[in-house]
Protein backbone atom coordinates (compact mmCIF):
# COMPACT_ATOMS: atom_id res chain seq x y z
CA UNK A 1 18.39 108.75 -57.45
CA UNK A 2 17.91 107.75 -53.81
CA UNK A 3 14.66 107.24 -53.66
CA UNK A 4 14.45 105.36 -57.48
CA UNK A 5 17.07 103.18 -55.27
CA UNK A 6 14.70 102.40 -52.61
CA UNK A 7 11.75 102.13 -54.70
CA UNK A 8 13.85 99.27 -56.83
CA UNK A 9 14.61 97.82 -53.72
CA UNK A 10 11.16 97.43 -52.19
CA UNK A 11 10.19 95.83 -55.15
CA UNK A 12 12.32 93.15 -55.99
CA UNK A 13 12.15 92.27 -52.25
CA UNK A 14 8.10 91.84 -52.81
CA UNK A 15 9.27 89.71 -55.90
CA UNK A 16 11.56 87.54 -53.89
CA UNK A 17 9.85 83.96 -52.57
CA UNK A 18 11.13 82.30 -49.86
CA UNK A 19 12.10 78.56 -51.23
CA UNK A 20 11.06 76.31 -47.69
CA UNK A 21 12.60 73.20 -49.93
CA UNK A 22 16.24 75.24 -50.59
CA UNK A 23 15.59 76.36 -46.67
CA UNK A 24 15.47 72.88 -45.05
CA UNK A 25 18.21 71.36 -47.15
CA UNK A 26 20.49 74.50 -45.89
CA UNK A 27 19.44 73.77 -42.48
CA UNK A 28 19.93 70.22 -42.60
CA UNK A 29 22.97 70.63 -43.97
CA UNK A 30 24.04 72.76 -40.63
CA UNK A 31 22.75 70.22 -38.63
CA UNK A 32 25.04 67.09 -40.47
CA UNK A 33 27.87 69.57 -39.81
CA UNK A 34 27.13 70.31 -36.55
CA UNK A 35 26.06 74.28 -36.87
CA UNK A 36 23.35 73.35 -34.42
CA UNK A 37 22.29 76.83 -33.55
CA UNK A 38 22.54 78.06 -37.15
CA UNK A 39 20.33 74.76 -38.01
CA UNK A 40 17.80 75.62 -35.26
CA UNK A 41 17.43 79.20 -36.86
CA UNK A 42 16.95 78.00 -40.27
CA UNK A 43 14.31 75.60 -38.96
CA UNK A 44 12.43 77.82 -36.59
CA UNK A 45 11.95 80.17 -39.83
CA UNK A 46 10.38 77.27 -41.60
CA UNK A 47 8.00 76.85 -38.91
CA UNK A 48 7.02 80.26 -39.36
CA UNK A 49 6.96 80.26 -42.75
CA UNK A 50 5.06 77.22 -43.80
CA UNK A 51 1.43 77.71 -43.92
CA UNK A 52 1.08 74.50 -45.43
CA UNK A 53 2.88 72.70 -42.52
CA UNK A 54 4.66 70.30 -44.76
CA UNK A 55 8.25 70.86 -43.52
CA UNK A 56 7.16 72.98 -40.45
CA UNK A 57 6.26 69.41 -38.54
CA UNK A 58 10.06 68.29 -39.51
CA UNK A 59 11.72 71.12 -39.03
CA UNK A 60 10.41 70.84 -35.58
CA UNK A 61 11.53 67.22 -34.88
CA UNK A 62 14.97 68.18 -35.86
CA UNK A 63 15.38 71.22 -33.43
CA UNK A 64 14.47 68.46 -30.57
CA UNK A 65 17.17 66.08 -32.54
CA UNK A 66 19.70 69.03 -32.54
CA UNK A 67 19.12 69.48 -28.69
CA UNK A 68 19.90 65.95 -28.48
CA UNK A 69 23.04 66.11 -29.84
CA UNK A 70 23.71 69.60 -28.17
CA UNK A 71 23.14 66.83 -24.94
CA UNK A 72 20.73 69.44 -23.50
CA UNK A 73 17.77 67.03 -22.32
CA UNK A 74 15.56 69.42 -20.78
CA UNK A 75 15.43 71.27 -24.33
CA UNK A 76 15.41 68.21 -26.13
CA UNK A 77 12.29 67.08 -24.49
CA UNK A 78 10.54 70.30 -24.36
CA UNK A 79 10.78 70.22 -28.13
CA UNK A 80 9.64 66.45 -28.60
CA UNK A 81 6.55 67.19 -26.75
CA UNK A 82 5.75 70.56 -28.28
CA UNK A 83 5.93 68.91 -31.39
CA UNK A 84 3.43 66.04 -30.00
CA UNK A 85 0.91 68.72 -28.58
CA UNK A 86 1.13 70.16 -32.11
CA UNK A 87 1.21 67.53 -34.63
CA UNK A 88 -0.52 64.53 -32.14
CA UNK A 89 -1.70 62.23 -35.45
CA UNK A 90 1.57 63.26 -37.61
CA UNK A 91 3.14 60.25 -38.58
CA UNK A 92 6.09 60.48 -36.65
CA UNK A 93 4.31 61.28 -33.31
CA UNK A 94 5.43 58.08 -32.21
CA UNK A 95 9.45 58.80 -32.74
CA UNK A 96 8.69 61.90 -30.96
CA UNK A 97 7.57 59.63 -28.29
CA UNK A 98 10.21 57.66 -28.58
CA UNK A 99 12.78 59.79 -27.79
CA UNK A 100 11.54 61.32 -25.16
CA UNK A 101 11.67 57.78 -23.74
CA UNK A 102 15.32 57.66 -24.93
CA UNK A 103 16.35 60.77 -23.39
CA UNK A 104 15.32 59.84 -20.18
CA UNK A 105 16.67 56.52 -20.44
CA UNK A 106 20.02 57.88 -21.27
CA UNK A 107 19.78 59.76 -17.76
CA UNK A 108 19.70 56.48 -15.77
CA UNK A 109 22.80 56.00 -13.73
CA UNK A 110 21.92 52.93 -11.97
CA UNK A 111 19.25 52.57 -8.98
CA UNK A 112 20.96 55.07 -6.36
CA UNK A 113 20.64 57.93 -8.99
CA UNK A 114 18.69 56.89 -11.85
CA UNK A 115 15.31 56.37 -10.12
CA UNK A 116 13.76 59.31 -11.53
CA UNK A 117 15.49 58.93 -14.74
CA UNK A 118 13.91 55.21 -15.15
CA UNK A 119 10.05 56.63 -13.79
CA UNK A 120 10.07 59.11 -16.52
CA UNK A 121 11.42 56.57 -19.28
CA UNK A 122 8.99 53.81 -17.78
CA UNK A 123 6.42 56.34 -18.46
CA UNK A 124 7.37 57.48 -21.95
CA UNK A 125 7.75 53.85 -23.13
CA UNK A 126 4.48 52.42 -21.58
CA UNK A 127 2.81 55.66 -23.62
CA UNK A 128 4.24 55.46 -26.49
CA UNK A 129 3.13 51.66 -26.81
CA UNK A 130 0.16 52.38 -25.51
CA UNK A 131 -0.49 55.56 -27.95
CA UNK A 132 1.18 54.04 -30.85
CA UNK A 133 1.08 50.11 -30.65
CA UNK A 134 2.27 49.38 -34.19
CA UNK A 135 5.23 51.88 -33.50
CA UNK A 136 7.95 50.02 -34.98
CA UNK A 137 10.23 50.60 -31.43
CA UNK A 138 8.27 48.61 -29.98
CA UNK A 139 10.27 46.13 -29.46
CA UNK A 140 13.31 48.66 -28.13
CA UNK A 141 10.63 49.78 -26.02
CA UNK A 142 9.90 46.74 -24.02
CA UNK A 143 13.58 45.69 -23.38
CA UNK A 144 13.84 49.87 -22.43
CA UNK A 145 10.69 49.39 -20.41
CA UNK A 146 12.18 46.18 -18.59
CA UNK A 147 15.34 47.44 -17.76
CA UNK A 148 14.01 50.82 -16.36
CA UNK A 149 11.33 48.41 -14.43
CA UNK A 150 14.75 46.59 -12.84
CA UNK A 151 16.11 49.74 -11.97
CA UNK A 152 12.78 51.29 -9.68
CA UNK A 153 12.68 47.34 -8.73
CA UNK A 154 16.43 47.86 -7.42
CA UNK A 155 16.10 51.23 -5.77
CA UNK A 156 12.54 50.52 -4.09
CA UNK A 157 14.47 47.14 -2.55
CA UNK A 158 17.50 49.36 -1.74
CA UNK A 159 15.39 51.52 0.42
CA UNK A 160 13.18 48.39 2.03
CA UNK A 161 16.46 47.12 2.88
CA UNK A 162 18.00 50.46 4.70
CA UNK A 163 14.43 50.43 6.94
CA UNK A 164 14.98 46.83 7.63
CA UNK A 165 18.47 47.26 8.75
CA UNK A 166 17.30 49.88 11.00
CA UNK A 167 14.81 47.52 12.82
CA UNK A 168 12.29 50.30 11.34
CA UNK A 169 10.09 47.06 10.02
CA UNK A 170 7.00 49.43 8.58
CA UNK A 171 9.08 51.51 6.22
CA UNK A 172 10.32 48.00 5.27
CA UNK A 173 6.73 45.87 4.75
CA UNK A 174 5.62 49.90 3.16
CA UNK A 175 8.71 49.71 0.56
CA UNK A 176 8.81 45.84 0.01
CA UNK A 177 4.69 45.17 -0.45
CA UNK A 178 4.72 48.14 -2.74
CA UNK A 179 7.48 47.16 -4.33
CA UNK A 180 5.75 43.34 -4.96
CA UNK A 181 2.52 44.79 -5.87
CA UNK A 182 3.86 46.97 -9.04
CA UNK A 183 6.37 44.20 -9.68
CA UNK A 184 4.62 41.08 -9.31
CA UNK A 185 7.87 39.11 -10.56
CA UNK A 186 9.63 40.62 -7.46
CA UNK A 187 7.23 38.52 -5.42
CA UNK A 188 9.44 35.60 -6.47
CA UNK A 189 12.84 37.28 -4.82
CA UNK A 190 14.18 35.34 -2.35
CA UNK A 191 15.72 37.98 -0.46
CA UNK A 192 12.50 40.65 -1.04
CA UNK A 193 10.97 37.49 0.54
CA UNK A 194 13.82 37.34 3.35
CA UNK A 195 12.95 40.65 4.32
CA UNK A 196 9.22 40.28 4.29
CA UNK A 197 9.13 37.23 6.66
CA UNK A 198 11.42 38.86 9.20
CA UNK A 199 9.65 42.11 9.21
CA UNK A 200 6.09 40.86 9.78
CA UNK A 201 7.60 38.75 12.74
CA UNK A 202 9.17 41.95 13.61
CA UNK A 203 5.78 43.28 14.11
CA UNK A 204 4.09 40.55 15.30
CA UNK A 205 2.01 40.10 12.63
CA UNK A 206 3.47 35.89 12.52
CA UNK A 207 0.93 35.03 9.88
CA UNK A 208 2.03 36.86 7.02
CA UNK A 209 5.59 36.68 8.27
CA UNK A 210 4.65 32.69 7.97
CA UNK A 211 3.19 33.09 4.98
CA UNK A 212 6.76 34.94 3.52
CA UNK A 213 8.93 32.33 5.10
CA UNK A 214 7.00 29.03 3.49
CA UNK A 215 6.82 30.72 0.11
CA UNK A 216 10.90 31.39 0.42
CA UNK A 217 11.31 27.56 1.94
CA UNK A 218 8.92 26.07 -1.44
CA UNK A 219 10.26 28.45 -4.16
CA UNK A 220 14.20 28.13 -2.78
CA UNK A 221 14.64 25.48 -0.81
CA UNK A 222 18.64 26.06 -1.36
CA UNK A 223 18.50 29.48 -0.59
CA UNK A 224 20.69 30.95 1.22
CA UNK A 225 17.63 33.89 2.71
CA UNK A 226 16.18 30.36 3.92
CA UNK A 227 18.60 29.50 6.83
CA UNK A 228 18.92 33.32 7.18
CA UNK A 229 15.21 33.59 7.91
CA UNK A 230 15.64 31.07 10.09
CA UNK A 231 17.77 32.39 12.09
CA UNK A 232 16.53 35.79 12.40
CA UNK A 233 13.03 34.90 12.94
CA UNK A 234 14.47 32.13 16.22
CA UNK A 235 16.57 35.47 17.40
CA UNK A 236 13.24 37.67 17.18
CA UNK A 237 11.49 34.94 19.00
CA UNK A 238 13.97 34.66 22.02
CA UNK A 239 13.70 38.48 22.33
């Protein structure tokens, strides 16, 4: 009787297909209630399961989604770009890319602590535009891109500025000139300008400090870095 039991068994488990369509419903349906972990279970088995990789690709976008809303970023991102290194031509390698842009860009906390945050989004962005340029964020991406471009712009100047309070006028120039050169628009800031002038003359170096101080005097005449620059360049001189 026992072993007629297991026999029965066996078979109707051989007989028994595993439905991937009934599978991802059940595991989306987790995920819109919030069973994240119960979701992630249903839709690692789907990876396994799917030789034909038509849910496996989704399945595996929606384990980086549910790590997203678990607000675990490191696993969120791990999963994004797993699912890029798998599926690199899938049509929805660029939301992939996307999002990892967005995850880092959620992790910005303004330029004392979000430098890092806005390099990494800068990067994703800049890729995924680059990768995908009919991706239709694009145009999320470039505000994204701008503001996380304000943000290194804001820390790098932060920095030139603690040198150049410190009389330590090369860490300045360093900070300031690099700062310029990836940000050309920063070029045009009067008080990146300010600095520039007044550092050079710190240095000696009363050519390119010139050259700063009559590009501040024709760009902002009004300025208020003008009379500053002034003034600190005269007290450097009497020194």
């Amino acid at each position: 009787m026992a072993l007629t039991l297991m026999v029965a068994c066996s078979s109707a488990d051989k007989t028994e297909t595993f439905d991937i369509t009934k599978e991802f419903a059940k595991a989306n349906e987790d995920f819109e209630d919030k069973r994240h972990e119960d979701a992630r279970q249903k839709f690692e088995n789907i990876i396994r399961m799917d030789t034909q990789y038509v849910y496996a690709p989704l399945a595996q976008l929606r384990i980086a989604d549910s790590y997203v809303a678990d607000d675990n970023p490191e696993l969120a991102i791990e999963e994004f770009r797993r699912f890029l290194d798998t599926y690199p031509r899938h049509k929805y390698a660029s939301y992939a890319q996307y999002n990892i842009g967005l995850v880092y860009f959620k992790l910005i906390k303004g330029p004392e602590r979000g430098y890092g945050a806005a390099l990494n989004a800068l990067d994703a962005f800049r890729e995924l535009n680059a990768l995908y340029p009919r991706n239709p964020y694009r145009q999320d991406a470039e505000l994204k891109i701008e503001y996380s471009e304000n943000i290194i712009a804001e820390h790098e100047l932060m920095v030139g500025s603690f040198y150049f309070k410190r009389t330590a006028y090369h860490g300045a120039i360093e900070r300031l000139e690099g700062l310029v050169e990836a940000f050309p628009k920063y070029g045009d800031n009067p008080e990146v300008l300010w600095r520039l002038a007044v550092s050079h003359k710190g240095l000696g170096d009363h050519a390119r400090s010139d050259e700063y101080l009559q590009r501040l005097i024709s760009l902002f005449p009004d300025s208020k870095y003008v009379m500053k620059a002034k003034k600190h360049i005269s007290k450097l001189q009497d020194e």
